[in-house]
Protein backbone atom coordinates (compact mmCIF):
# COMPACT_ATOMS: atom_id res chain seq x y z
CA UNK A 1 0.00 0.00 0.00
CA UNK A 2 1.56 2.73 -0.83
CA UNK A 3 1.51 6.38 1.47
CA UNK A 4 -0.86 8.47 -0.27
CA UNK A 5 -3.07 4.85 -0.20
CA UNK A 6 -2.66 4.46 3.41
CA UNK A 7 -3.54 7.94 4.35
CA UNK A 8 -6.77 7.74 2.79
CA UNK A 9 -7.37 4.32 4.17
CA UNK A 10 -6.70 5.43 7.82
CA UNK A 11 -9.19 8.89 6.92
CA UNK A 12 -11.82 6.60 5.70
CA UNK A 13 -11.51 3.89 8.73
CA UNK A 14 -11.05 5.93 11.31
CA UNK A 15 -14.80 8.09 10.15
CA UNK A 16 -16.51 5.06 9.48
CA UNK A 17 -15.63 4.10 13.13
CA UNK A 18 -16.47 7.64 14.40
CA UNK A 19 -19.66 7.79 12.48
CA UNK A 20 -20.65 4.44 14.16
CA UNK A 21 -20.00 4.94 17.61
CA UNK A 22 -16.95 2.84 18.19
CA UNK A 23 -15.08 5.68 19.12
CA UNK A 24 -16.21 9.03 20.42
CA UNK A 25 -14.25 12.73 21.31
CA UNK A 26 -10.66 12.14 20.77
CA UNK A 27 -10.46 8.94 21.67
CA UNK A 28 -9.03 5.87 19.70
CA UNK A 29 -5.93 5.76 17.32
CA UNK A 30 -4.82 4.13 14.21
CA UNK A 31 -1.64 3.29 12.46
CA UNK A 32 -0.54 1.77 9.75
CA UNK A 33 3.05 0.41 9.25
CA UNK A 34 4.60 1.72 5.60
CA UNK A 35 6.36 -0.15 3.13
CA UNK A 36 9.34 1.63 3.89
CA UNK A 37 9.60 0.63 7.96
CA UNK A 38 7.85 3.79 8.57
CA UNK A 39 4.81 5.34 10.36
CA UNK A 40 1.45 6.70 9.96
CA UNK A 41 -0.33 7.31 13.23
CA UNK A 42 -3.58 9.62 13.62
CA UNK A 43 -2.21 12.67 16.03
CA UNK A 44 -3.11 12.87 19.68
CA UNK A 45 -5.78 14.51 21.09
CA UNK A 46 -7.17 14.03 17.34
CA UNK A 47 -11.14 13.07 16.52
CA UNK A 48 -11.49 10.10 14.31
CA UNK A 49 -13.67 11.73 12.29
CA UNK A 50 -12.25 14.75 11.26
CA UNK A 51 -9.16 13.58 10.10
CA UNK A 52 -7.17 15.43 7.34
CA UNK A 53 -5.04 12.65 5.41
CA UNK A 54 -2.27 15.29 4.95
CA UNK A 55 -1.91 15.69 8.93
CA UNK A 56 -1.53 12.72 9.88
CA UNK A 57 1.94 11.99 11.58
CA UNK A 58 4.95 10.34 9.21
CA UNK A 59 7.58 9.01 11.43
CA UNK A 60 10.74 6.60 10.47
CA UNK A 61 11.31 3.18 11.29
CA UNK A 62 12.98 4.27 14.17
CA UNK A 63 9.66 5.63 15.73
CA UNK A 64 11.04 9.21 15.26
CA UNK A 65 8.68 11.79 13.81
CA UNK A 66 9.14 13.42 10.28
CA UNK A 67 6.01 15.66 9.42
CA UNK A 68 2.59 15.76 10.52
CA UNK A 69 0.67 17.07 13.56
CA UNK A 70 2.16 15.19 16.51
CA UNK A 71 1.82 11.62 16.72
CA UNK A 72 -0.69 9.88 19.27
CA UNK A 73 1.36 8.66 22.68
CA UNK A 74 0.88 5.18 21.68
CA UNK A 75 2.59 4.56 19.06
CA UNK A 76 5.37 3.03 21.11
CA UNK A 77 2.40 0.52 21.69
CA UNK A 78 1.53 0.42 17.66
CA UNK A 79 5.66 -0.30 17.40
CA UNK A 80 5.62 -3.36 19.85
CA UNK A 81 2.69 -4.74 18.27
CA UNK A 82 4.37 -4.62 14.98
CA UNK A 83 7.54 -6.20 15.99
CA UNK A 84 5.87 -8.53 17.70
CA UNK A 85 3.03 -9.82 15.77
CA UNK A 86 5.51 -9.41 12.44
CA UNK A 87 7.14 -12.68 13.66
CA UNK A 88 3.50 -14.50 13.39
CA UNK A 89 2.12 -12.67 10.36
CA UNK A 90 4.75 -10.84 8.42
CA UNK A 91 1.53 -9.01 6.37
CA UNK A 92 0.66 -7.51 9.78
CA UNK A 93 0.36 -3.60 8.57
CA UNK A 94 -2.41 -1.84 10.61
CA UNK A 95 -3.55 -0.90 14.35
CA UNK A 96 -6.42 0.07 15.87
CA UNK A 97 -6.71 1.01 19.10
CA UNK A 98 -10.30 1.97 20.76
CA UNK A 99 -12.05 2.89 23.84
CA UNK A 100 -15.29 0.65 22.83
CA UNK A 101 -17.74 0.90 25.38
CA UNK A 102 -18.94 -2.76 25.88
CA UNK A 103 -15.34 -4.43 25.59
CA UNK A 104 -14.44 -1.73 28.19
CA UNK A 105 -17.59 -2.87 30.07
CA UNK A 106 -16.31 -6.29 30.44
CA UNK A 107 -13.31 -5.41 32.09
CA UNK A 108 -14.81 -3.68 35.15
CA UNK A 109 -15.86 -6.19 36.35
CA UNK A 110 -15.00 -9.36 35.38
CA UNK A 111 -11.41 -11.43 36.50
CA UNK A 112 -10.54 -13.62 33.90
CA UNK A 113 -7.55 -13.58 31.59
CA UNK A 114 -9.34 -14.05 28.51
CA UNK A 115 -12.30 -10.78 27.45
CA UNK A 116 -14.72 -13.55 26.02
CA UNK A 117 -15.66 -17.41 25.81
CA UNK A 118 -15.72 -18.78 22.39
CA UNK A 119 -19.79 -17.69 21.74
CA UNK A 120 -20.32 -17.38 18.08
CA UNK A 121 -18.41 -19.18 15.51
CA UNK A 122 -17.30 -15.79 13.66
CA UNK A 123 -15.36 -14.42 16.77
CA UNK A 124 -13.81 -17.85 16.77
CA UNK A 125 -13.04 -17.28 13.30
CA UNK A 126 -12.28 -13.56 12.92
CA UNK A 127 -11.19 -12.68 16.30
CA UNK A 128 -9.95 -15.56 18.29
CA UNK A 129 -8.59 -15.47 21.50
CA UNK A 130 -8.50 -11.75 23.14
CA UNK A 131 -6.12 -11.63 26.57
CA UNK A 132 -6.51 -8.64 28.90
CA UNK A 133 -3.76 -6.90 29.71
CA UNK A 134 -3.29 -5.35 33.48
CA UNK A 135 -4.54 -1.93 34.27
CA UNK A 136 -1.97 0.22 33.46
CA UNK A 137 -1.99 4.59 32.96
CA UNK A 138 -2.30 5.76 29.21
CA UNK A 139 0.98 5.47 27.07
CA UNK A 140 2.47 3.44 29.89
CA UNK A 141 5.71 1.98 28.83
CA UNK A 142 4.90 -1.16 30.45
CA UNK A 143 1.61 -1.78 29.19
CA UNK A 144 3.72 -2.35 26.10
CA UNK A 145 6.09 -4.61 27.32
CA UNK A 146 3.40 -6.61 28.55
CA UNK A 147 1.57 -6.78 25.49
CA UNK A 148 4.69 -7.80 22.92
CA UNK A 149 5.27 -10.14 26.14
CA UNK A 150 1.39 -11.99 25.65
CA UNK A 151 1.63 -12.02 21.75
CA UNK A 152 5.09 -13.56 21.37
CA UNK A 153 4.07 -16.47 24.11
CA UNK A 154 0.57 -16.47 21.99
CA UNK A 155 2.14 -17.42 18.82
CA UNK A 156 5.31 -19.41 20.14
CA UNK A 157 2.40 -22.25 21.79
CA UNK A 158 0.81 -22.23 18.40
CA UNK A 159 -2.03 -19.46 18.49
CA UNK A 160 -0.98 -16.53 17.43
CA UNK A 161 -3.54 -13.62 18.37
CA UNK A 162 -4.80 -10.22 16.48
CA UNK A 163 -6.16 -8.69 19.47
CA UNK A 164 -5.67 -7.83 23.04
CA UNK A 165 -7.44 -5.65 25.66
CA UNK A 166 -6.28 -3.38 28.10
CA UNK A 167 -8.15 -3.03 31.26
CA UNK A 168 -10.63 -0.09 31.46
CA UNK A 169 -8.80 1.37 28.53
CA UNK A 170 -10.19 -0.29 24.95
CA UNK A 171 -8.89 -3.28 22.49
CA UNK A 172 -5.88 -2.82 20.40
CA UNK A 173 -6.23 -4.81 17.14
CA UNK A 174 -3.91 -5.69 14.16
CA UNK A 175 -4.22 -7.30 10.62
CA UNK A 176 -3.21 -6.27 6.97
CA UNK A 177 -5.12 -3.43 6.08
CA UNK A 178 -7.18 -0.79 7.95
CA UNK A 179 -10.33 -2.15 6.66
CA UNK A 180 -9.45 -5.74 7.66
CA UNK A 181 -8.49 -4.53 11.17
CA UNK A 182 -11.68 -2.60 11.20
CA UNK A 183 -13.56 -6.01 10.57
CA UNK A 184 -12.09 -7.55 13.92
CA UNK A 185 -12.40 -4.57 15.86
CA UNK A 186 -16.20 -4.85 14.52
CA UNK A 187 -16.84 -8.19 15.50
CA UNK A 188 -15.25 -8.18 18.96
CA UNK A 189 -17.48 -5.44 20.31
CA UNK A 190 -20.48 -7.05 18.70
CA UNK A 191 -19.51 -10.21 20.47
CA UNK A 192 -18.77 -8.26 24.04
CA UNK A 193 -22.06 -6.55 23.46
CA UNK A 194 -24.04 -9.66 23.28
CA UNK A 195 -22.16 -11.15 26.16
CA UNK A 196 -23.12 -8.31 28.26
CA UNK A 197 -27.16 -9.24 26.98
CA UNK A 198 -27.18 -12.79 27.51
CA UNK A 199 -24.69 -13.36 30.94
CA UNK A 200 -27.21 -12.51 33.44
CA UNK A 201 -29.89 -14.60 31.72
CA UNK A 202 -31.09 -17.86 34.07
CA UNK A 203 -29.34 -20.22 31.77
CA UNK A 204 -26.51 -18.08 30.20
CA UNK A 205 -24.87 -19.37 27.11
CA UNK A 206 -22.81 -21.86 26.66
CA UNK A 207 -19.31 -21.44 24.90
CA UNK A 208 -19.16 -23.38 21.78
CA UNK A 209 -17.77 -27.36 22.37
CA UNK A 210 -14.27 -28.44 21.31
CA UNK A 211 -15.63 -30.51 19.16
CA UNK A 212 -17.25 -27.60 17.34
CA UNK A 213 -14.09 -25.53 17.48
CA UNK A 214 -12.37 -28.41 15.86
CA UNK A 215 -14.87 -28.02 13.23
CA UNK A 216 -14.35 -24.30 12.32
CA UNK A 217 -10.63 -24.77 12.45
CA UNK A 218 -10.55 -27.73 9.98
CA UNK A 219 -13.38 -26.00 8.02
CA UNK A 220 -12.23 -21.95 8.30
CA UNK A 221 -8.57 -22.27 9.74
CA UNK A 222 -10.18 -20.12 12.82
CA UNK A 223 -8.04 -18.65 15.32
CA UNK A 224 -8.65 -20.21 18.22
């Protein structure tokens, strides 16, 4: 993809998530890693959807900025993820990072290590397994660590992961494209939003069985 390409992508992405609710005030990021090592990264403090594609922040492959308004905190985050994931899925190219509400929901409460059972075969599929990461401040350094930490120990036992969330903050996601990283975003707050409907329920659902995993793997090559 080339620059001019990706700035329009991460423009487009970023207001169709605005426009939807997934993110709201200046919440939420995106990046996109370049062919050339380099950066795009919407700037901080910057509303999804009123981005200008020719503000966006260029930095090198060293993580150092070049032109633009000034790059969102996180993209020492974005970098990690890159380096990380890269090792999985060399095509990885895009990040999202948002503050959507019923992911964040889930974490307020709730103590496991994992955001959501296997419910519907698509997040098996599309998403896949979703650790949280501790609570840590905004642009923490060690929220990071701890994420390039859980995705190389993901893919080294054989399941590599595209997403992660961070307690009371929002999901970080990752694919090949913006739009394909839009797509899991999309369906892991759909499936955190019909968790939250359906756990207090008298018989709450049941995760799908192995044995239907199995299936979706051998059928889909699913995530999980």
């Amino acid at each position: 993809m080339t620059e001019t390409k990706a700035r329009e992508e991460i423009c487009r992405t970023a207001k169709s998530l605005f426009d939807r609710g997934y993110v709201h005030a200046t919440a939420g990021n995106i990046s996109v890693r370049l062919e050339d090592g380099g950066f795009l990264i919407t700037p901080t403090d910057a509303c999804l959807g009123f981005l200008d594609p020719a503000r966006l922040a260029r930095l090198d492959a060293q993580g150092q900025q070049i032109s633009g308004d000034r790059a969102s905190k996180t993209i020492a985050l974005h970098m990690r993820i890159y380096e990380a994931a890269r090792a999985f899925d060399a095509d990885t190219a895009c990040v999202i990072h948002t503050h959507s509400s019923h992911c964040v929901a889930l974490t307020l409460s709730g103590t496991s290590d994992e955001l959501l059972p296997a419910l519907t075969p698509y997040f098996v599929m599309k998403v896949g397994h979703v650790p949280r990461i501790h609570y840590h401040r905004p642009g923490a350094p060690e929220a990071a660590a701890e994420v390039a930490q859980v995705i190389a120990q993901r893919g080294a036992a054989g399941v590599p992961i595209r997403a992660v969330m961070l307690d009371r903050l929002g999901p970080n996601v990752w694919h090949d494209t913006p739009a394909a990283a839009m797509a899991v975003l999309e369906e892991l707050e759909e499936t955190a939003r019909l968790h939250l409907m359906t756990r207090d329920h008298a018989t709450p659902p049941a995760p799908l069985s192995p044995e239907q995993i199995a299936e979706l793997r051998a059928t889909f090559g699913a995530r999980w």
